[in-house]
Every structure is written in C-alpha cells, then in structure tokens.
C-alpha atoms as a PDB file:
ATOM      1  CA  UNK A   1     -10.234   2.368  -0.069  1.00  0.00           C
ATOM      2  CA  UNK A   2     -13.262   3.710  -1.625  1.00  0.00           C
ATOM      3  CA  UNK A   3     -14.257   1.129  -3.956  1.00  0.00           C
ATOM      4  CA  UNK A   4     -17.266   1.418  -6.697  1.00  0.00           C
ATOM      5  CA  UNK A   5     -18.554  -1.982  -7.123  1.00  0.00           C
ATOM      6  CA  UNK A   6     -21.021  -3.581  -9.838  1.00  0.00           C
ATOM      7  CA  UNK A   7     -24.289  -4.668  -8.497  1.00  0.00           C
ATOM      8  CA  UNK A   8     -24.322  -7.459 -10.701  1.00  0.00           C
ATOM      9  CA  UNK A   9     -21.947  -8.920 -13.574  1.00  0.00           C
ATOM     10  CA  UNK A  10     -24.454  -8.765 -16.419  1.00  0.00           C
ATOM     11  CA  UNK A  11     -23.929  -4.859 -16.012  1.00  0.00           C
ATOM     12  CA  UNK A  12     -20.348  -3.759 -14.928  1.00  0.00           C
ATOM     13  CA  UNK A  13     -21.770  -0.433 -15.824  1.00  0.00           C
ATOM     14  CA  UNK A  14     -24.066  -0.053 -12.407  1.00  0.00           C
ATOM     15  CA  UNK A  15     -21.847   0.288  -9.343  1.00  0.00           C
ATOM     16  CA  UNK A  16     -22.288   0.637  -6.091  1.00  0.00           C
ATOM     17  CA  UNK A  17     -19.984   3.122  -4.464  1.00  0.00           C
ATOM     18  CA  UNK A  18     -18.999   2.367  -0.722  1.00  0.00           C
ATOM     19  CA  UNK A  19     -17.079   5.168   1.570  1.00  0.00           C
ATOM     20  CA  UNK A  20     -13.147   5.561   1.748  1.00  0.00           C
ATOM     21  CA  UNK A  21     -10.565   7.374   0.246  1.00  0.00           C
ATOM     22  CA  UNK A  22     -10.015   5.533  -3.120  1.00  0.00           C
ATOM     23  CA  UNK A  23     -12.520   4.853  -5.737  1.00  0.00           C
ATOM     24  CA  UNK A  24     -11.434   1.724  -7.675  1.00  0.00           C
ATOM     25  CA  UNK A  25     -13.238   0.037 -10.291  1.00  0.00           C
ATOM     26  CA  UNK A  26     -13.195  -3.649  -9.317  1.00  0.00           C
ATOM     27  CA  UNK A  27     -15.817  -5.630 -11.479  1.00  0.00           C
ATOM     28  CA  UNK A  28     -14.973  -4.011 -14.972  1.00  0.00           C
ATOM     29  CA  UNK A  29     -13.286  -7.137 -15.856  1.00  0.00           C
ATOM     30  CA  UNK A  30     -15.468  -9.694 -13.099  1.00  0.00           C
ATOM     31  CA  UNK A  31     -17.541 -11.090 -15.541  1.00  0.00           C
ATOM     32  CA  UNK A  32     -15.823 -10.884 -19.080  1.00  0.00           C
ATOM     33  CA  UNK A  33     -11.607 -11.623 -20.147  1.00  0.00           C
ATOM     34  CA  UNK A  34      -9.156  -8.974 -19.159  1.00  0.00           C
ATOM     35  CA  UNK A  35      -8.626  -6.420 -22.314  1.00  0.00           C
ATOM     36  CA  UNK A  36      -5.084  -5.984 -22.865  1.00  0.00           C
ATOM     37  CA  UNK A  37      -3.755  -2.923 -20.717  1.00  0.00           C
ATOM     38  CA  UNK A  38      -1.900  -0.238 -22.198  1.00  0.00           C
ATOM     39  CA  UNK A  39       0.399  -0.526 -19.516  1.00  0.00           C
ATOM     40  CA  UNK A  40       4.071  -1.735 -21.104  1.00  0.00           C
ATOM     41  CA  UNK A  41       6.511  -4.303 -19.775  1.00  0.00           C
ATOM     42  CA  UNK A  42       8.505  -3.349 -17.348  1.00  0.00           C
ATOM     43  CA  UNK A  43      12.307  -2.387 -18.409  1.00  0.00           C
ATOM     44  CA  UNK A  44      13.797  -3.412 -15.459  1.00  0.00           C
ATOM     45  CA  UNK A  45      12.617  -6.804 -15.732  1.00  0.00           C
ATOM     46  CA  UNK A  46      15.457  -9.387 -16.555  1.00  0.00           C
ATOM     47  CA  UNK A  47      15.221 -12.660 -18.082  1.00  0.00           C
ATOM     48  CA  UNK A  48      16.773 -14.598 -14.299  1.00  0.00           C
ATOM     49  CA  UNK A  49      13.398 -12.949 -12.901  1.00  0.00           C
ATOM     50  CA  UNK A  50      14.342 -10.405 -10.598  1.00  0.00           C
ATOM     51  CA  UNK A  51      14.177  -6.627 -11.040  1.00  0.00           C
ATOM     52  CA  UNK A  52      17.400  -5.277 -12.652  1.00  0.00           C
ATOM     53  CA  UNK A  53      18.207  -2.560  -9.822  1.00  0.00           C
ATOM     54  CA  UNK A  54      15.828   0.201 -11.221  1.00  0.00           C
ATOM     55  CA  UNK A  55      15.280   3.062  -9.072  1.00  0.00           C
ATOM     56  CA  UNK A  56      11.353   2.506  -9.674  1.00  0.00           C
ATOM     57  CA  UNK A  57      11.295  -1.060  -8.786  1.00  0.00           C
ATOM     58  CA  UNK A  58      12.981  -0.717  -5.478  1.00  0.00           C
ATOM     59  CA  UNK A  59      11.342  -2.540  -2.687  1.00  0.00           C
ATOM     60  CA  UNK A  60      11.267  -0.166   0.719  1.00  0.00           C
ATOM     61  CA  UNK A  61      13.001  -0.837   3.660  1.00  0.00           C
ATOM     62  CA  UNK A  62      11.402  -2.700   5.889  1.00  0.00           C
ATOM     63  CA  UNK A  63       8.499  -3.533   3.383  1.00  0.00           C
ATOM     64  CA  UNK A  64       8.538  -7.354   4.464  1.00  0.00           C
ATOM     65  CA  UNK A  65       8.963  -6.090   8.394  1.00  0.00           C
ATOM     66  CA  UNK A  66       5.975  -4.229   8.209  1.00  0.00           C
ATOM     67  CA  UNK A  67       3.440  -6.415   6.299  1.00  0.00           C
ATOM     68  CA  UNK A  68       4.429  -9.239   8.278  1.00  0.00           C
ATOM     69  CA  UNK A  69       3.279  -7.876  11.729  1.00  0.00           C
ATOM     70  CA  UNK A  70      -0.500  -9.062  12.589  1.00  0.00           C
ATOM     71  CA  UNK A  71      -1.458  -5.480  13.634  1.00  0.00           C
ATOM     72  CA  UNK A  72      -0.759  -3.891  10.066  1.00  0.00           C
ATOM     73  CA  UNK A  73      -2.718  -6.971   8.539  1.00  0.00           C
ATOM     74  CA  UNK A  74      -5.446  -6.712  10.960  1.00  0.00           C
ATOM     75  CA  UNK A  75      -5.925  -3.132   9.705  1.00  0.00           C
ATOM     76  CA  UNK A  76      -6.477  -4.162   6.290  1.00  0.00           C
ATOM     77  CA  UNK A  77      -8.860  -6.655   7.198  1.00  0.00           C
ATOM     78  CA  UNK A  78     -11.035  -4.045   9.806  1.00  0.00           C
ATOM     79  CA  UNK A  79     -11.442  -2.029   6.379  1.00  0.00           C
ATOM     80  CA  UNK A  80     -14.746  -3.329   5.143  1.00  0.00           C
ATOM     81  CA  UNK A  81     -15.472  -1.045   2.023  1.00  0.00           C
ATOM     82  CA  UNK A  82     -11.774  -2.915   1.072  1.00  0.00           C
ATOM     83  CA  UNK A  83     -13.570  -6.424   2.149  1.00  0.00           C
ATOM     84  CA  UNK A  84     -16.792  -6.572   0.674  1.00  0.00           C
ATOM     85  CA  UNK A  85     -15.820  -4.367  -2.524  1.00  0.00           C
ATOM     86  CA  UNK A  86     -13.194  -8.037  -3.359  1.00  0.00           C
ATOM     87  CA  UNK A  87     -15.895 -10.034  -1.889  1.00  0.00           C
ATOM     88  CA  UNK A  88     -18.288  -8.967  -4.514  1.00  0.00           C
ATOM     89  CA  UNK A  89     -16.013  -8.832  -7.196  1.00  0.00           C
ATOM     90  CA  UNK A  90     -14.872 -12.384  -6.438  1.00  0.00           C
ATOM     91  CA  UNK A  91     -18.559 -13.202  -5.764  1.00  0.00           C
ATOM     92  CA  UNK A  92     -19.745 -12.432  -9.375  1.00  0.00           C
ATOM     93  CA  UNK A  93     -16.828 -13.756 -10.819  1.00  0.00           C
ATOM     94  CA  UNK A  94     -17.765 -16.891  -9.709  1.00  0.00           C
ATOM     95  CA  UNK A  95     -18.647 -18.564 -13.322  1.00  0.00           C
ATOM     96  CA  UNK A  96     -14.631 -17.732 -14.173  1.00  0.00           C
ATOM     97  CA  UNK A  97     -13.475 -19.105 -11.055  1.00  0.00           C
ATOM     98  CA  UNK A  98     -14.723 -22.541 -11.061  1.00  0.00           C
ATOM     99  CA  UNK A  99     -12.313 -24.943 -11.391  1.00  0.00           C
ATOM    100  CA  UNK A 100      -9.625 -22.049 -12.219  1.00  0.00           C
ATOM    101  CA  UNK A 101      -6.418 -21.313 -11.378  1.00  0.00           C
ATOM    102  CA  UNK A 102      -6.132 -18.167  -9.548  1.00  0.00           C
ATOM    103  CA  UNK A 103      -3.278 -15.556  -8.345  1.00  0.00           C
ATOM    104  CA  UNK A 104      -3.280 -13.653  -5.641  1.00  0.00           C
ATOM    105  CA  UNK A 105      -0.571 -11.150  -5.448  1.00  0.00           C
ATOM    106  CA  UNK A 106       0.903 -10.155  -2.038  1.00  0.00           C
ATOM    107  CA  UNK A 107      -1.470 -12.314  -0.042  1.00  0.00           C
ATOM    108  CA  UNK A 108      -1.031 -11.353   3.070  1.00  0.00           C
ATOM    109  CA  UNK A 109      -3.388 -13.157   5.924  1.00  0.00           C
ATOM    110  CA  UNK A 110      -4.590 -14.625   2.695  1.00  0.00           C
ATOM    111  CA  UNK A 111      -7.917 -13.159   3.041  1.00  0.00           C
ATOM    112  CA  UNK A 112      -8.359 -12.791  -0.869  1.00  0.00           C
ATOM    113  CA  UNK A 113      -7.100 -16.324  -1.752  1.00  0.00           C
ATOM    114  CA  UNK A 114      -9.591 -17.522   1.008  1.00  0.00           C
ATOM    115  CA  UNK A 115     -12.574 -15.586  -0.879  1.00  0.00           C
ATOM    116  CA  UNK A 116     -10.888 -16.943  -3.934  1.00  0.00           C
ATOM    117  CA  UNK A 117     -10.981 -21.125  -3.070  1.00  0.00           C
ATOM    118  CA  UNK A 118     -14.490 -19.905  -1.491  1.00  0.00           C
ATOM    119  CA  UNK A 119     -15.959 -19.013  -4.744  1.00  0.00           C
ATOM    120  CA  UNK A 120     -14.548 -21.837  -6.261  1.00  0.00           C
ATOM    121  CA  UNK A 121     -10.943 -22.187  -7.526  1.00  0.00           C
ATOM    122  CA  UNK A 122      -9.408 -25.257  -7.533  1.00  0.00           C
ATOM    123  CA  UNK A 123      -5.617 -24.308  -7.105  1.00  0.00           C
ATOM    124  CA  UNK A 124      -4.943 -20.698  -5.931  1.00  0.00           C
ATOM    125  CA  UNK A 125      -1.082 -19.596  -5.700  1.00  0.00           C
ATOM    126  CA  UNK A 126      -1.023 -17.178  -2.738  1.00  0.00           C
ATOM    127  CA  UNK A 127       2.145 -14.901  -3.580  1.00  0.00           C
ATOM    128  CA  UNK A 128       3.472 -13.598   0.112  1.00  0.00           C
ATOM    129  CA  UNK A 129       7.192 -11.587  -0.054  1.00  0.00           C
ATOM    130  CA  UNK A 130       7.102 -11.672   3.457  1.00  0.00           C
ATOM    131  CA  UNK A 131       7.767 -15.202   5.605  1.00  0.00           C
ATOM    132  CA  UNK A 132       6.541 -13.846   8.915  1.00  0.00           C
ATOM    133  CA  UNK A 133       2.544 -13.423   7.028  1.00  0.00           C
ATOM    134  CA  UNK A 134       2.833 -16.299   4.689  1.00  0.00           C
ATOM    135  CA  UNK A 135       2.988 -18.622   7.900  1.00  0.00           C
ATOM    136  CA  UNK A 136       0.093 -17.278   9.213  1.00  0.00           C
ATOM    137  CA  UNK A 137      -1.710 -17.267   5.585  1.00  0.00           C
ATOM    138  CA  UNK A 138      -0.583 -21.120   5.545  1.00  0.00           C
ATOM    139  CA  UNK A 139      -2.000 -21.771   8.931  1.00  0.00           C
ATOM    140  CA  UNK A 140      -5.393 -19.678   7.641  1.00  0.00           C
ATOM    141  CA  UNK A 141      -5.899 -21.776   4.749  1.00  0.00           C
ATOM    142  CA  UNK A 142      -5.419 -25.039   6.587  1.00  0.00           C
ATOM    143  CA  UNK A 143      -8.004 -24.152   9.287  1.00  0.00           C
ATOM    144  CA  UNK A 144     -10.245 -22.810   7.101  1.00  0.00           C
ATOM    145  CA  UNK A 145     -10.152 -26.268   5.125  1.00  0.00           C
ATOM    146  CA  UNK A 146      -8.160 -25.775   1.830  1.00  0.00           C
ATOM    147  CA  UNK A 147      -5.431 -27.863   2.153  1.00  0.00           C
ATOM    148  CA  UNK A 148      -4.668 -28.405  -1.102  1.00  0.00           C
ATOM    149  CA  UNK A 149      -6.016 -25.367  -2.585  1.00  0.00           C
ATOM    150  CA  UNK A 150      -4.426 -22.927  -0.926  1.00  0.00           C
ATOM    151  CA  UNK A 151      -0.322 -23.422  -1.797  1.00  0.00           C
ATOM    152  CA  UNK A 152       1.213 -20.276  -0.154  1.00  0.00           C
ATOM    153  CA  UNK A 153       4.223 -19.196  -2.354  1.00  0.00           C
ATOM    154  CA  UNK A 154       7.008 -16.865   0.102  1.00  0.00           C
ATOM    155  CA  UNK A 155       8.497 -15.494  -2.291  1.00  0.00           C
ATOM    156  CA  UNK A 156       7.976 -11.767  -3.819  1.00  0.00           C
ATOM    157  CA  UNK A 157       6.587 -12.239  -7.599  1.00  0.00           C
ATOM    158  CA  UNK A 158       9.870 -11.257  -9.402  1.00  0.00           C
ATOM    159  CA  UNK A 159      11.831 -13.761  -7.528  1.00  0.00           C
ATOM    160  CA  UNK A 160       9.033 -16.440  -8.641  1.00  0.00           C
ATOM    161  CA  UNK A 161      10.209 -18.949 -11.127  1.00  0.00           C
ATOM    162  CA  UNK A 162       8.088 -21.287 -13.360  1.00  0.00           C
ATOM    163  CA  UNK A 163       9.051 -24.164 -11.475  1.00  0.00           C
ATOM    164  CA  UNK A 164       7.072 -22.504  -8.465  1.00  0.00           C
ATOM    165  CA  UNK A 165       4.435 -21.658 -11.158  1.00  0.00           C
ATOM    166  CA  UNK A 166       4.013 -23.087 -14.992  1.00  0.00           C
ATOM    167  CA  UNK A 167       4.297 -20.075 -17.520  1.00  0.00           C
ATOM    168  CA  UNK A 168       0.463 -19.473 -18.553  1.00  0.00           C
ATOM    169  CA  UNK A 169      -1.081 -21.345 -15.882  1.00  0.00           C
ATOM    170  CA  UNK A 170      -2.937 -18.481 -14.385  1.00  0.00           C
ATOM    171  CA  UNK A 171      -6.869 -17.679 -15.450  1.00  0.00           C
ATOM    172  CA  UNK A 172      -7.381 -14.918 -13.123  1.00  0.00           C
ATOM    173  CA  UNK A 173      -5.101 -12.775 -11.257  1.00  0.00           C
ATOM    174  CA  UNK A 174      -6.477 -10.523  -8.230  1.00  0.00           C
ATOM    175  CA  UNK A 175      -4.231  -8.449  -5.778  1.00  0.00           C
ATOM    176  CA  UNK A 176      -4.734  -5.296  -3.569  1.00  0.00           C
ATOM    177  CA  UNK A 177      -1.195  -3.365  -3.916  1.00  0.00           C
ATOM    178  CA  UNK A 178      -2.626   0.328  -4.165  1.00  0.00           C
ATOM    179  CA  UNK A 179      -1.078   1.670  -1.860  1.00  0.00           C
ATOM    180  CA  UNK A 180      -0.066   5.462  -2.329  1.00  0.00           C
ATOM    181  CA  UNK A 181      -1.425   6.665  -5.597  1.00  0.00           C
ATOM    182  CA  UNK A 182      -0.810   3.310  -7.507  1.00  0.00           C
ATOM    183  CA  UNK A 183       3.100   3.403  -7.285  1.00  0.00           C
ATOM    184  CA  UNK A 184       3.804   3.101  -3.347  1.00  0.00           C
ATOM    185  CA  UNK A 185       4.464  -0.656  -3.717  1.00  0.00           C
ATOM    186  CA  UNK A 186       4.804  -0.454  -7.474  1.00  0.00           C
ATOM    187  CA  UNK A 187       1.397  -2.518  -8.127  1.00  0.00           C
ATOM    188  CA  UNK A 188       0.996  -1.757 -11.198  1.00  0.00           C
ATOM    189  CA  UNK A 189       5.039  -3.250 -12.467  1.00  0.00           C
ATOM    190  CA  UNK A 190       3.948  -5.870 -10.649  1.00  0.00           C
ATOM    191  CA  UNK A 191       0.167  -7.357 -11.916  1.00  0.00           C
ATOM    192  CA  UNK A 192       1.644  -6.454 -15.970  1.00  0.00           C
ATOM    193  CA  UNK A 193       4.593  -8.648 -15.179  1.00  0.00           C
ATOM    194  CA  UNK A 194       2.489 -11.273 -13.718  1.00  0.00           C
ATOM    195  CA  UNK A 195       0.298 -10.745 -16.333  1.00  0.00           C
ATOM    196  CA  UNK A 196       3.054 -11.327 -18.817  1.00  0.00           C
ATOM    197  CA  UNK A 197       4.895 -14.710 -17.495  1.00  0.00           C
ATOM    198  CA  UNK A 198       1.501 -16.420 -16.111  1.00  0.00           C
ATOM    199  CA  UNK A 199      -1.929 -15.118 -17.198  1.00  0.00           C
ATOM    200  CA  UNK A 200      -3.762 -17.372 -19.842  1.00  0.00           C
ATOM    201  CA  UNK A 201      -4.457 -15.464 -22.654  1.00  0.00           C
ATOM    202  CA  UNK A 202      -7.974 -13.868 -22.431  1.00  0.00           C
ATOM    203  CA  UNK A 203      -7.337 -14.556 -18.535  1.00  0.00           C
ATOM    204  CA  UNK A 204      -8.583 -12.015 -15.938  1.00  0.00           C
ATOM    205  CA  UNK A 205      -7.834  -9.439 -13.713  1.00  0.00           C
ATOM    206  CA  UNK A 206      -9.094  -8.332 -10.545  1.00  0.00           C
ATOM    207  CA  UNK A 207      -9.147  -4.952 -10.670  1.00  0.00           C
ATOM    208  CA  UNK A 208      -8.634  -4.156 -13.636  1.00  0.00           C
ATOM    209  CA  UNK A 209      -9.244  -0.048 -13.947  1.00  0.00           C
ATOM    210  CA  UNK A 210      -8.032   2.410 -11.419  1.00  0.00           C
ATOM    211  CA  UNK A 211      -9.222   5.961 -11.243  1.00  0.00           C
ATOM    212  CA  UNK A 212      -7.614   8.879  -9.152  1.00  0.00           C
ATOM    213  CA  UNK A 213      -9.235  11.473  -8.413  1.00  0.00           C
ATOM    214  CA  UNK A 214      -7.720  14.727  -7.000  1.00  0.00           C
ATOM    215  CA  UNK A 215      -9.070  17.396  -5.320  1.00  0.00           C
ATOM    216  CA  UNK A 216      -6.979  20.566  -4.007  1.00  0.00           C
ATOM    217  CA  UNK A 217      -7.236  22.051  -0.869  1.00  0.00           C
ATOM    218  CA  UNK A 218      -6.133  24.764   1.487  1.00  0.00           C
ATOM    219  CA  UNK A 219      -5.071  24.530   5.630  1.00  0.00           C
ATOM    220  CA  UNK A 220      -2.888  26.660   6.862  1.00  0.00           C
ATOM    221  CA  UNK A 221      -2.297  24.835  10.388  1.00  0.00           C
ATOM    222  CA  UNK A 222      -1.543  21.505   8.083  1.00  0.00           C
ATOM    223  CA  UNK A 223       1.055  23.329   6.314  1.00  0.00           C
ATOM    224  CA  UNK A 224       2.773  25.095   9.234  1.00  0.00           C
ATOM    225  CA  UNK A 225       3.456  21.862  11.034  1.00  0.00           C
ATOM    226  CA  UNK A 226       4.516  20.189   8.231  1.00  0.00           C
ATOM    227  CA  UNK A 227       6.836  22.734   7.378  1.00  0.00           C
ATOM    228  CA  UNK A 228       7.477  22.584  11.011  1.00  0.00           C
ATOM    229  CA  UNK A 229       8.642  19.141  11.002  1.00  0.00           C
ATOM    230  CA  UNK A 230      11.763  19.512   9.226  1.00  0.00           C
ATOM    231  CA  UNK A 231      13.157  21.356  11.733  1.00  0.00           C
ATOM    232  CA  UNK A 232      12.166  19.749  14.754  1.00  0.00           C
ATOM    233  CA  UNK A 233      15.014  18.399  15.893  1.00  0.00           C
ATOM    234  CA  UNK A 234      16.965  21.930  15.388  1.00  0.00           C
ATOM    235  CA  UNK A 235      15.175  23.223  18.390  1.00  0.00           C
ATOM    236  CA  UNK A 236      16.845  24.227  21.362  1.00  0.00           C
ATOM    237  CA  UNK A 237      14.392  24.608  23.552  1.00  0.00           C
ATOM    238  CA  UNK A 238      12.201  21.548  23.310  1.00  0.00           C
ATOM    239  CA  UNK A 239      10.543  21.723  26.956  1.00  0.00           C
ATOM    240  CA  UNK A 240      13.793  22.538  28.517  1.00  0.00           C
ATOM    241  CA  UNK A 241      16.149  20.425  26.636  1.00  0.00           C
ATOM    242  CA  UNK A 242      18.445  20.886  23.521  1.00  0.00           C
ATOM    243  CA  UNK A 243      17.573  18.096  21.029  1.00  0.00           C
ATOM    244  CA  UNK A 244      19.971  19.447  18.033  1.00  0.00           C
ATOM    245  CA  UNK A 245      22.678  16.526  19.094  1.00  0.00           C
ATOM    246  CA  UNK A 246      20.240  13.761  18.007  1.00  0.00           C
ATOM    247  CA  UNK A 247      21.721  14.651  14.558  1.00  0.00           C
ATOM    248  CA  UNK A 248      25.071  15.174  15.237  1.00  0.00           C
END
C-alpha cells in the first residue's frame, strides 16, 4: 500500500508519503481521539452477533484458507511501505497506548499487535478468523515475550461475544483490511461495528481516513487478453488439444 505518514504527532498535517499502490492516511487520528465517522451501523448486524446473511457482508470462499497459509502472510510482511507506515503510526501513538487496551482486527502473524504491546499496551486482543494463522500469531507473541499481553482471539469479529471481550473495553482499535478498494474484505463494516460494541468513547482508530484515488488509463494488449480470458476454455485448438470438455 502506498501509505502517507505524519512525521510527527504534533502535526498530522505533514506526511511523509512512501511508494505503493494505496495512499492511506494513517496518523490523522495517532495523536488525538477518533472523531465520530460518518460511516452508519451496519444493517446486517444482529443482536446474537453475527452478520444476518447480507449479500455485502459475505465472507469469500476460502478467505480463512488463504490468510492462514505462511506464504500469503509472509507477503504482507515483505511489504515495507505497509510495515513502517503502522510502525510509525503506532510509534507516535505511543502516549495513547500506554497502559491501553488495544484491538487489532484480523491479526494475522500478529505483526501489528506485536508493534502494538511494543509501544506499550498492556492487554492487546489479537482478532484472527482464521485458526491455521492465529496459532502461529500465538506462538509469535510468546517468543517474542508477551505472554500475557498478547491474548489471540480465533474467532472473526462478528462471531466475538463480550464474554471474549467486555463491551467498551477497547481505547484504540488498529487493523489493515483494505484490501480491494476498501470493500474486498468489507473493512470498513467491520472497524464501525467494532467501533460500536467495544471502542471507549473518545477511543481511537488506526487508520482512521482512507483516500482513493483513480486514475484512467488505456492498453489495448491488457484488454484483449482479458477479454480473451473468458473464452479460453472454448478453444479447440489449444496446442493440439480440445479443452471445451473441461466445462462440460
């Protein structure tokens, strides 16, 4: 991702932009409350805590297969604009994260509640939908020394109850679920309904502003094989052989 990052808390309005192909605005909210969002509750949230079948909420199949294999989490962490744009943010956040109680939604290897406990929290709730990862985040935070710190929750957040965390326990909440344009892992349902069942009020969030910016372009080789694509497997010819029964 192509984060902008402040060079320092005392002026959010300074950033520091490092290369990639998102441009997120992390530290608008590092050193000062989370404003209230404009963004509404979601209506597919029920009162048992789970999503009510909504088209928009639906997790993807395989979503939990894929985020629990080390390779795709080893991608994430090779991204370093991604790394030291949360490092930073966490970093000069530090004042709001002593002694807090932090969130850290879809944890993965764990790698932001690590940074988190780092800059010191004193209980961070590592949210992890899939149980393949959230072993390896346990074993993570129990090598790197914060046993007791570190309490990996394998569970995805609308399945979370407030036995597995108090209602309004939460000062800060920080989580990296961009993915496609805001809405591939539906990120932003997610942090406002966090928000909603266990942010303190005047608690923070990490990010808190996205901006997208879109820029159109023209390539005429790019379009021809994706049009391509959905025929592929209509071809008769495909070095010799007849792949049309693959569909059949």
């Amino acid at each position: 991702p192509d984060f902008a990052v402040a060079r320092r808390a005392s002026d959010p309005r300074k950033m520091l932009p490092l290369a990639g192909v998102r441009r997120c605005q992390l530290l608008r909210g590092a050193a000062r409350a989370a404003r209230q969002t404009s963004l509404s509750a979601p209506t597919c949230w029920s009162p048992m805590g789970r999503f009510a079948g909504c088209r928009g909420f639906a997790r993807i199949d395989g979503y939990d297969h894929y985020y629990g294999k080390l390779k795709n989490q080893e991608g994430m962490l090779r991204d370093s604009a991604r790394n030291e744009a949360y490092r930073a943010a966490l970093e000069a956040a530090g004042p709001r994260l002593k002694g807090a109680t932090v969130m850290d939604i879809g944890t993965g290897s764990g790698f932001l509640a690590l940074l988190a406990a780092k800059y010191g929290a004193a209980k961070v709730y590592a949210v992890e939908g899939s149980p393949e990862i959230a072993r390896v985040a346990s074993r993570l935070a129990r090598a790197n020394g914060y046993v007791g710190v570190i309490e990996i929750v394998p569970k995805h957040l609308e399945d979370i109850t407030f036995e597995d965390i108090p209602q309004g326990s939460v000062d800060v909440i920080v989580s990296e679920l961009f993915s496609h344009f805001l809405v591939g892992e539906v990120g932003l349902q997610v942090v406002t309904m966090a928000k909603e069942r266990f942010l303190k009020p005047g608690g923070l969030v990490l990010p808190e502003v996205a901006v997208l910016k879109l820029s159109p372009f023209e390539d005429p080789a790019l379009g021809a094989e994706l049009r391509a694509r959905h025929t592929f497997w209509q071809q008769t010819d495909f070095m010799g052989f007849d792949l049309t029964p693959a569909f059949s």
